[in-house]
C-alpha atoms as a PDB file:
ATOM      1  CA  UNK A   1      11.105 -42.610 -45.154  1.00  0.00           C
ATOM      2  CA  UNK A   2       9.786 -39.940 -42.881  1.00  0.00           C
ATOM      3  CA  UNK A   3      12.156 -38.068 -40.330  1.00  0.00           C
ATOM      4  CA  UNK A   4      10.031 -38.467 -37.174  1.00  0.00           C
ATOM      5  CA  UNK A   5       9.229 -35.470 -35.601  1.00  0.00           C
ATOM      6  CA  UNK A   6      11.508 -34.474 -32.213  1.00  0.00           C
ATOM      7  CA  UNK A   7      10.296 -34.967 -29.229  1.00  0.00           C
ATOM      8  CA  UNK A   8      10.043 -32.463 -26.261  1.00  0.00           C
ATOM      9  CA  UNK A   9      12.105 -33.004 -23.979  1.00  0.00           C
ATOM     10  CA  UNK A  10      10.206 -30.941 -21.279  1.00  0.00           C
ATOM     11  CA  UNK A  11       6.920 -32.408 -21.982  1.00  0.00           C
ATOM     12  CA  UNK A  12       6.872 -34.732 -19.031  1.00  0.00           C
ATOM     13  CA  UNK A  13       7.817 -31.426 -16.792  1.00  0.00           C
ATOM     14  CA  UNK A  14       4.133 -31.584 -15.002  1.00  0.00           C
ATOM     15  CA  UNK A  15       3.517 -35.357 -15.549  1.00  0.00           C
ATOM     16  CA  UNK A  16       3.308 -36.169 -11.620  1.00  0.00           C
ATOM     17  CA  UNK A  17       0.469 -33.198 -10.741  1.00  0.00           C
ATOM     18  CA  UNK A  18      -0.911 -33.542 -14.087  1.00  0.00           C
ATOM     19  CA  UNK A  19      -3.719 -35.682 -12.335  1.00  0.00           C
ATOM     20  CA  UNK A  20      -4.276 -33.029  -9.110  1.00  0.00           C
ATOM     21  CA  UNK A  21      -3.448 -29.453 -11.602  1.00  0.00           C
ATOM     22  CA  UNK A  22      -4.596 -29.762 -15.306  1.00  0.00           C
ATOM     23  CA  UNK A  23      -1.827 -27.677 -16.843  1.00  0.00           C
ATOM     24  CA  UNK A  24      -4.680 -25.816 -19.291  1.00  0.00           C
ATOM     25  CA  UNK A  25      -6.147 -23.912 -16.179  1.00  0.00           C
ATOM     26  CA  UNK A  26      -2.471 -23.152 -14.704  1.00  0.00           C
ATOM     27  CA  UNK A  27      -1.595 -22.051 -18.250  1.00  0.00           C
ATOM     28  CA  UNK A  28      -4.523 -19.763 -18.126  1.00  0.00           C
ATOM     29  CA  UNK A  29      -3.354 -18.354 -14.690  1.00  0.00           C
ATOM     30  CA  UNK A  30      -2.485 -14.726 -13.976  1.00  0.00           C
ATOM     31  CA  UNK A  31      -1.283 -14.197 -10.255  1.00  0.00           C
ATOM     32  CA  UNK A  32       0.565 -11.133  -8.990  1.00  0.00           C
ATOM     33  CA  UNK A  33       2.881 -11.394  -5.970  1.00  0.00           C
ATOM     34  CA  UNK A  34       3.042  -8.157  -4.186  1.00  0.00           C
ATOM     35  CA  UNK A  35       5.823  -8.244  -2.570  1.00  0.00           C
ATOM     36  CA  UNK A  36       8.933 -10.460  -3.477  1.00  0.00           C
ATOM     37  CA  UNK A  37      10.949 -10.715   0.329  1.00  0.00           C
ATOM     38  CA  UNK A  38      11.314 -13.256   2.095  1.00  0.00           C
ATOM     39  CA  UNK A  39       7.958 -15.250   1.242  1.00  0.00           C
ATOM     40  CA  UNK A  40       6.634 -13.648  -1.804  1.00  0.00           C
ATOM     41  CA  UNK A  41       9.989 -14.755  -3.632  1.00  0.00           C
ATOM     42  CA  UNK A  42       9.302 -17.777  -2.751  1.00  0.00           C
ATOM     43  CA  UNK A  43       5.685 -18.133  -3.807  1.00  0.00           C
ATOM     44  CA  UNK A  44       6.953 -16.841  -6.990  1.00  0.00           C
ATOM     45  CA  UNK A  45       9.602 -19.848  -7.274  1.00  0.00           C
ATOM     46  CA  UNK A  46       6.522 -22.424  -6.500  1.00  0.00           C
ATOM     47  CA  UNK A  47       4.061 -20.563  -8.939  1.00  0.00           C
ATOM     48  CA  UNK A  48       6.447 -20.987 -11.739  1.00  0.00           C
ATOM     49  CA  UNK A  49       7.330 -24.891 -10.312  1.00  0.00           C
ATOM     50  CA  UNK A  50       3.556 -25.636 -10.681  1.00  0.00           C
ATOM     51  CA  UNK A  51       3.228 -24.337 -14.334  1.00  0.00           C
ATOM     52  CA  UNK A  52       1.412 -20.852 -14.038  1.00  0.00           C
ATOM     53  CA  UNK A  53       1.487 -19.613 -17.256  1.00  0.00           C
ATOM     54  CA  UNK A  54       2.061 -16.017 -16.717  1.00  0.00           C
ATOM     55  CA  UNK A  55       3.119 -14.655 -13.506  1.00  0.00           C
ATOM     56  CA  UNK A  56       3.246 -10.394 -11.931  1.00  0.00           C
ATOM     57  CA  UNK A  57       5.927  -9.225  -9.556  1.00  0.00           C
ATOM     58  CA  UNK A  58       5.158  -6.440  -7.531  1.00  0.00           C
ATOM     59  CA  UNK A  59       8.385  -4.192  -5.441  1.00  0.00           C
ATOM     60  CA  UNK A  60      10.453  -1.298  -5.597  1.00  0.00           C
ATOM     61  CA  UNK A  61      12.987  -2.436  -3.423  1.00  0.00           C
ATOM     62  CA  UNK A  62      16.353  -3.568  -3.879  1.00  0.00           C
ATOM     63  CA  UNK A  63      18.533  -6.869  -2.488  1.00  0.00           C
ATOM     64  CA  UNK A  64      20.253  -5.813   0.604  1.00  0.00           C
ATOM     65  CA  UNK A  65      22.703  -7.922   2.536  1.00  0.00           C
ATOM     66  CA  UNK A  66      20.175  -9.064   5.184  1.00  0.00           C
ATOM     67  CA  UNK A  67      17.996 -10.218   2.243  1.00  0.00           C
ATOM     68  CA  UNK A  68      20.368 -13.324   1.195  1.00  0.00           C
ATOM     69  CA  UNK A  69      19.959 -15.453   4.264  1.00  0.00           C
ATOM     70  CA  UNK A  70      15.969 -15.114   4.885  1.00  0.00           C
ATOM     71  CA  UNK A  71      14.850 -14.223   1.286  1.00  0.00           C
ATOM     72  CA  UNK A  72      16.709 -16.711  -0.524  1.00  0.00           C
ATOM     73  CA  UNK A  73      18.319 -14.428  -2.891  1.00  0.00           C
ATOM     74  CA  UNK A  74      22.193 -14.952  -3.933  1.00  0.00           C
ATOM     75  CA  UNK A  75      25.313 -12.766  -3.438  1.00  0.00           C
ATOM     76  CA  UNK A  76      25.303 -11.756  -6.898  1.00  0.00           C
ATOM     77  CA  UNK A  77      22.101 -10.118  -6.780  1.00  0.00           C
ATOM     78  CA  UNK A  78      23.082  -7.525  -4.311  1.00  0.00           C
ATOM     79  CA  UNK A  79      21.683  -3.964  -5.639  1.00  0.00           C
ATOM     80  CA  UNK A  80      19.501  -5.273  -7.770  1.00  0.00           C
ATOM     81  CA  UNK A  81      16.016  -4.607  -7.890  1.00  0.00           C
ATOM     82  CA  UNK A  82      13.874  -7.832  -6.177  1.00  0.00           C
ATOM     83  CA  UNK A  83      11.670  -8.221  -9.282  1.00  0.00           C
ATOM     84  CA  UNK A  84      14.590  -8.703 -11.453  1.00  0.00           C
ATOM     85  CA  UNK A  85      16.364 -11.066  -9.483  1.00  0.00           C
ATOM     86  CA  UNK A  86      13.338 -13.218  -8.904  1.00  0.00           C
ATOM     87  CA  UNK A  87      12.360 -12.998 -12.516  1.00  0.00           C
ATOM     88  CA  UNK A  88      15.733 -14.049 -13.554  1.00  0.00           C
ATOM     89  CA  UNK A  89      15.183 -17.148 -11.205  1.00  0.00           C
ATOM     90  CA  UNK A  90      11.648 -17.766 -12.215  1.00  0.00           C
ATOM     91  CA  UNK A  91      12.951 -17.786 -15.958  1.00  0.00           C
ATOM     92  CA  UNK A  92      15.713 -20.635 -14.862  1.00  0.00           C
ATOM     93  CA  UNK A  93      12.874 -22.532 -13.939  1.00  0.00           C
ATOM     94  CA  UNK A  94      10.556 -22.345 -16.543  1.00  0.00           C
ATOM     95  CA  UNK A  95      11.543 -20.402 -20.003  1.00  0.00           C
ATOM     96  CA  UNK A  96       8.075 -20.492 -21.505  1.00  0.00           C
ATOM     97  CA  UNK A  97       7.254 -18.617 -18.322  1.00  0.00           C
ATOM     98  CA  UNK A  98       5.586 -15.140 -19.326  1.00  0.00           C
ATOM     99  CA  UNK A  99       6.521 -12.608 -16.573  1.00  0.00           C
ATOM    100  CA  UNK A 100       5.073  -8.955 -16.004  1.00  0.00           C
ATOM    101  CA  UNK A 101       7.794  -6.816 -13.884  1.00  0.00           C
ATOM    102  CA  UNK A 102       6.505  -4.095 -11.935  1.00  0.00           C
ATOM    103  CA  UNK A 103       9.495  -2.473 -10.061  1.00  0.00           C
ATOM    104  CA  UNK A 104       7.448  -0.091  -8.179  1.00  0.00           C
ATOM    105  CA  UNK A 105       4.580   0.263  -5.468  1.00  0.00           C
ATOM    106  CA  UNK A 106       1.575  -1.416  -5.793  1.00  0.00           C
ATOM    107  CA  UNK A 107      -0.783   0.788  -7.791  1.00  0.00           C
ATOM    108  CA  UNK A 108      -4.461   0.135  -8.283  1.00  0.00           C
ATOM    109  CA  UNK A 109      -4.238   0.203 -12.079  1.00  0.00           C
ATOM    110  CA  UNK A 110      -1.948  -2.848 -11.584  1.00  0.00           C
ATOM    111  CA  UNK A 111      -3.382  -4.589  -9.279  1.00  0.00           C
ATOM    112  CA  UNK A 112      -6.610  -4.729 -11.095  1.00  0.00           C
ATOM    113  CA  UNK A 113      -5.224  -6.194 -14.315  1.00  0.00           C
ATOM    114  CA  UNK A 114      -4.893  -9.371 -12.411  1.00  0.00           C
ATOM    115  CA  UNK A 115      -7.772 -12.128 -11.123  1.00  0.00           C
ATOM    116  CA  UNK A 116      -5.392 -12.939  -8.463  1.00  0.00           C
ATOM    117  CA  UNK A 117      -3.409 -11.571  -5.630  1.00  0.00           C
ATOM    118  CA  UNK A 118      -0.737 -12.807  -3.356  1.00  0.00           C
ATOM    119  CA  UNK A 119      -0.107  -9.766  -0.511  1.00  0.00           C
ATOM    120  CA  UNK A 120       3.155 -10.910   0.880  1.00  0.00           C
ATOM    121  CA  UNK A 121       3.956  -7.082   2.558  1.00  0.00           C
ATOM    122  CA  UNK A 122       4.835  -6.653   5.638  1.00  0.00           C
ATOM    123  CA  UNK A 123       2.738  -3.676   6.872  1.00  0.00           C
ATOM    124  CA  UNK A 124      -1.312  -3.988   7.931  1.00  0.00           C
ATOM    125  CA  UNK A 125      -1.841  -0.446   6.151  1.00  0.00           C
ATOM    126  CA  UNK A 126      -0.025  -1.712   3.309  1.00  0.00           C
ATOM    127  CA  UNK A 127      -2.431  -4.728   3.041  1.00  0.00           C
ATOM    128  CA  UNK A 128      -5.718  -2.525   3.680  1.00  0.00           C
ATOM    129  CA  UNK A 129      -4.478  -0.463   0.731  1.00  0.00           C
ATOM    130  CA  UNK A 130      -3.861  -2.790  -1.937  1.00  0.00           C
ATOM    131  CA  UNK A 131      -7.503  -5.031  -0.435  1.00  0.00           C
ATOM    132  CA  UNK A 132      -9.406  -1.959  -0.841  1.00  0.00           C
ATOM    133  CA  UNK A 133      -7.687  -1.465  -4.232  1.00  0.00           C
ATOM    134  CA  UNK A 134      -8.654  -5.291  -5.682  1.00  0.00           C
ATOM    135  CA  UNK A 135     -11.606  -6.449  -3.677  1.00  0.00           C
ATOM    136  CA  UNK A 136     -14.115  -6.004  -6.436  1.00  0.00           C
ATOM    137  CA  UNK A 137     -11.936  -7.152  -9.316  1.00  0.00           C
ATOM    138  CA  UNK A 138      -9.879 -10.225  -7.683  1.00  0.00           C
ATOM    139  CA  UNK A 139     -11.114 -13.720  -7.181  1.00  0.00           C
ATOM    140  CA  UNK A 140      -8.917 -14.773  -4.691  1.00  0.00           C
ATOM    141  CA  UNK A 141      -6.965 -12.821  -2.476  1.00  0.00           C
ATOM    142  CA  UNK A 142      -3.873 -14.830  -0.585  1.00  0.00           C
ATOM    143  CA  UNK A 143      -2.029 -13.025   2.738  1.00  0.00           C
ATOM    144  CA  UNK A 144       0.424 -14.439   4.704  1.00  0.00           C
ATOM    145  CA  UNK A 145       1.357 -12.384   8.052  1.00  0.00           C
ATOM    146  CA  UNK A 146       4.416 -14.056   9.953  1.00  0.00           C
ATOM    147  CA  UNK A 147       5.787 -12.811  13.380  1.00  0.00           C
ATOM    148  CA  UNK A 148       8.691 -13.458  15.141  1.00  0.00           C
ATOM    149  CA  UNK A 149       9.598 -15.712  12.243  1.00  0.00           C
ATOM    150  CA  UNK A 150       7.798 -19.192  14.159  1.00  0.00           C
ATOM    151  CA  UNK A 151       4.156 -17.738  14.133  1.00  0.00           C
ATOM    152  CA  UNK A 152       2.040 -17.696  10.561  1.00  0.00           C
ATOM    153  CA  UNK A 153      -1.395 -16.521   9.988  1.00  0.00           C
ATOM    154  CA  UNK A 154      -2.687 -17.684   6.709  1.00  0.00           C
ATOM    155  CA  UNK A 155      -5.773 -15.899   5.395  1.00  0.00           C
ATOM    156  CA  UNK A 156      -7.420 -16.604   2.072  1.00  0.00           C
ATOM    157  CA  UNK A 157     -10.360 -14.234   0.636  1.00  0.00           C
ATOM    158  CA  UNK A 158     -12.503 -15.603  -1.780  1.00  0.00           C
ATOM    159  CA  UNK A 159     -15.880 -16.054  -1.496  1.00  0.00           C
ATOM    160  CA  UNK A 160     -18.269 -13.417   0.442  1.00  0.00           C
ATOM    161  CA  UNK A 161     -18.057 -15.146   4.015  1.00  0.00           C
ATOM    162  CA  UNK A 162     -14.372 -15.303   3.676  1.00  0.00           C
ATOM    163  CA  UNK A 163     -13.891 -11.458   2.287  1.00  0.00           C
ATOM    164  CA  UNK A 164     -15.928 -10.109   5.070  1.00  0.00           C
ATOM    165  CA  UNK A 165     -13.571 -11.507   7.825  1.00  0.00           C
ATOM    166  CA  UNK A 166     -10.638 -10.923   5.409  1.00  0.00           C
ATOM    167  CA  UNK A 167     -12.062  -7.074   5.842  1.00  0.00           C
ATOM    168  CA  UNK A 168     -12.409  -7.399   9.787  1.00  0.00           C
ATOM    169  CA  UNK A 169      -8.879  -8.616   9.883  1.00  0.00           C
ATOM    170  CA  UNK A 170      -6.719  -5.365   9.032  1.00  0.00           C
ATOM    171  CA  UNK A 171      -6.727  -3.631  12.179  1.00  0.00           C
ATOM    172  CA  UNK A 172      -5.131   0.134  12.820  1.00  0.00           C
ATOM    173  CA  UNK A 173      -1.511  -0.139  11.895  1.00  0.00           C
ATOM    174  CA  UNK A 174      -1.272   1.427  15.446  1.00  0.00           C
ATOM    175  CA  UNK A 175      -2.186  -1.809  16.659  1.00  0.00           C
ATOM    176  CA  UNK A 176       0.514  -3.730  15.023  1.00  0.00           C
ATOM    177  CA  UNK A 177       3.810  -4.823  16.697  1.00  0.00           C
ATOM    178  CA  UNK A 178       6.799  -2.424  16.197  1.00  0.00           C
ATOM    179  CA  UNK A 179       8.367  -2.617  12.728  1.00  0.00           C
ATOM    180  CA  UNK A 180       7.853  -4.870   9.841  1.00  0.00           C
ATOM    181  CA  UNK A 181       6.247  -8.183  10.605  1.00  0.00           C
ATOM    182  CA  UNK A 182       9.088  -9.819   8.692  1.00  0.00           C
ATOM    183  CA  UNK A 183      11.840  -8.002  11.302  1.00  0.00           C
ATOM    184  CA  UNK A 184      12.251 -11.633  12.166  1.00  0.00           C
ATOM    185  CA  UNK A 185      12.290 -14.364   9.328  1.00  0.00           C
ATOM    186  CA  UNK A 186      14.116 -17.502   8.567  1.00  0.00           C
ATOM    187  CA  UNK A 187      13.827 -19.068   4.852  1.00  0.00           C
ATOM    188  CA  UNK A 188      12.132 -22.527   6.645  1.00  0.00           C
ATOM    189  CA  UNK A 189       9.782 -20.020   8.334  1.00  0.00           C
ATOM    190  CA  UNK A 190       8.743 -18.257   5.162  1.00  0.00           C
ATOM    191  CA  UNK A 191       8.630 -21.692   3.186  1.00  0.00           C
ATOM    192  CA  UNK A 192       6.062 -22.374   5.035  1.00  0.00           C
ATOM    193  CA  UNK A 193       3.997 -19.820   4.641  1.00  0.00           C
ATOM    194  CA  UNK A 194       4.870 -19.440   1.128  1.00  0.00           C
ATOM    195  CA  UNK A 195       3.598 -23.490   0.402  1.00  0.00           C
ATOM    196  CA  UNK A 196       0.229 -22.756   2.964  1.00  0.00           C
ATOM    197  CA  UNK A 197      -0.205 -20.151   0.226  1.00  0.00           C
ATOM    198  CA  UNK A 198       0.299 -21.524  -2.703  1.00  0.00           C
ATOM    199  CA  UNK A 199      -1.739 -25.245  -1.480  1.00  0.00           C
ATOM    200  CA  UNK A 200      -4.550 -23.012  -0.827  1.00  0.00           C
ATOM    201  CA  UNK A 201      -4.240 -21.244  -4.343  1.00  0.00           C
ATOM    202  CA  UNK A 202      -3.797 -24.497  -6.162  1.00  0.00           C
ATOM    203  CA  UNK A 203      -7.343 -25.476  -3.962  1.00  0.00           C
ATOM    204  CA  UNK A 204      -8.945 -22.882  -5.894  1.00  0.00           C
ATOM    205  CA  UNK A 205      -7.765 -23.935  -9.140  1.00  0.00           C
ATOM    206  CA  UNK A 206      -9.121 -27.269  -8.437  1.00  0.00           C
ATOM    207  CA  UNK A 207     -12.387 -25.861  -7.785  1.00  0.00           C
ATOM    208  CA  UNK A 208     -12.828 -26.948  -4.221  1.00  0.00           C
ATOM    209  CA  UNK A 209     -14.780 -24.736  -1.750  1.00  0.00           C
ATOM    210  CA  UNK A 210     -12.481 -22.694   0.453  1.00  0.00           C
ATOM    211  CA  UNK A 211     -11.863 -24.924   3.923  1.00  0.00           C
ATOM    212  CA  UNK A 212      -9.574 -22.775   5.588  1.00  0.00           C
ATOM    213  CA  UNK A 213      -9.991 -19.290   5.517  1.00  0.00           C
ATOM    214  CA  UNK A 214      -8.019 -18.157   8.819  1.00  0.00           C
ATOM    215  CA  UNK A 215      -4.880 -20.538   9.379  1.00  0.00           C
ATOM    216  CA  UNK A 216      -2.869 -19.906  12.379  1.00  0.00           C
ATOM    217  CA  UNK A 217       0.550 -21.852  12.681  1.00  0.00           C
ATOM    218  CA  UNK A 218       2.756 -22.054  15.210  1.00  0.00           C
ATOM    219  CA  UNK A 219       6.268 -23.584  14.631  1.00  0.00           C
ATOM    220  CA  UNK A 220       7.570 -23.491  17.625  1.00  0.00           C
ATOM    221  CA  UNK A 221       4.890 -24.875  19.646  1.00  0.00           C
ATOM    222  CA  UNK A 222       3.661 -27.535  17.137  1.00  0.00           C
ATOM    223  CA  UNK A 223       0.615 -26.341  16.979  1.00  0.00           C
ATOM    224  CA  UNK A 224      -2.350 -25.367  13.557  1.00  0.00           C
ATOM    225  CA  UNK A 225      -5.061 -23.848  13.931  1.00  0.00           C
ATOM    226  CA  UNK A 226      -8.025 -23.179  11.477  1.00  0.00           C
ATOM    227  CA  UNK A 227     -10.951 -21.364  10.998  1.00  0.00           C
ATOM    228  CA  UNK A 228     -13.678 -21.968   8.625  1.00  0.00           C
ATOM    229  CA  UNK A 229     -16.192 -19.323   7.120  1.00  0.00           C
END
């Protein structure tokens, strides 16, 4: 008599999307998060979740105490560099999960192995480098901008409408607010952004035409606003 062959155990893992996300096209994914604070971690975490076959992390900084409230890093990875910790976490989740570890600036002949960026940075000049960098090559680039921790701008560039405004929207850094945008975060805040992101990634996938191109949210006043190109 014939031994049956084992089962997976994990093949049921993507079962409940499997009808919104076919797995082949997330298997065939290649995003990079630039940037792995307070919201890129977390799009990381949700990228692997949702069954991306191979994901890029993107930072040269290391975990600092402020990092463990807001950024949702752990005590034990204090002094560590950000792409390792998150990488560590991203292999708990998913250890068929192919991961490509830059710990260093963004650099245009990294950016430009990928089809897909998430800028999750948290300076204007910063983003107008690494769009300037990908803009021919990418296509679909995903910012999130949050201020004061309760406001979120969402913008998605990805077909030639939405790339022009994308374009129009980094100002002079001169014209930003003092310091970082993420001086002021909170891990709901930059959950948030981090699932906006990600839902309007996983739109793309899906092949559905890009609704919301400019998506302002304001938690503390309960109020969404969008803009269509």
């Amino acid at each position: 008599m014939a031994t049956p062959a084992p089962t997976d155990p994990l093949a049921g893992r993507h079962v409940r999307q499997s009808a919104i996300l076919e797995p082949e096209v997330l298997q065939r994914a290649r995003p990079l998060v630039v940037g792995v604070g307070a919201v890129g971690s977390l799009v990381a975490r949700q990228l692997a979740h949702l069954g991306c076959g191979s994901i890029g992390l993107c930072d040269p900084d290391i975990v600092n105490v402020e990092n463990l409230s807001c950024q949702g890093y752990r005590e034990c990875d204090l002094g560590r560099p950000k792409v390792e910790a998150t990488a560590e976490q991203l292999a708990a989740i998913d250890g068929s999960l192919r991961l490509e570890l830059h710990v260093e600036r963004f650099r245009r002949s990294v950016g430009r192995r990928y089809d897909v960026i998430f800028c999750c940075v948290d300076r204007i000049a910063t983003r107008a480098s690494i769009w300037q960098a990908v803009k021919e090559s990418c296509t679909g680039f995903f910012d999130a901008r949050v201020k004061g921790g309760d406001t979120i701008r969402i913008l998605v560039a990805r077909d030639g409408p939405s790339r022009l405004c994308y374009g129009q929207s980094l100002f002079a850094q001169r014209q930003a607010q003092a310091g970082p945008c993420t001086a002021r975060m909170t891990i709901y805040g930059a959950f948030v952004a981090a699932g906006l992101l990600v839902h309007q990634y996983a739109q793309m996938l899906r092949g559905l035409p890009l609704v919301e191109a400019d998506l302002l949210v304001n938690l503390a006043a309960g109020e969404m606003a969008a803009t269509a190109f």
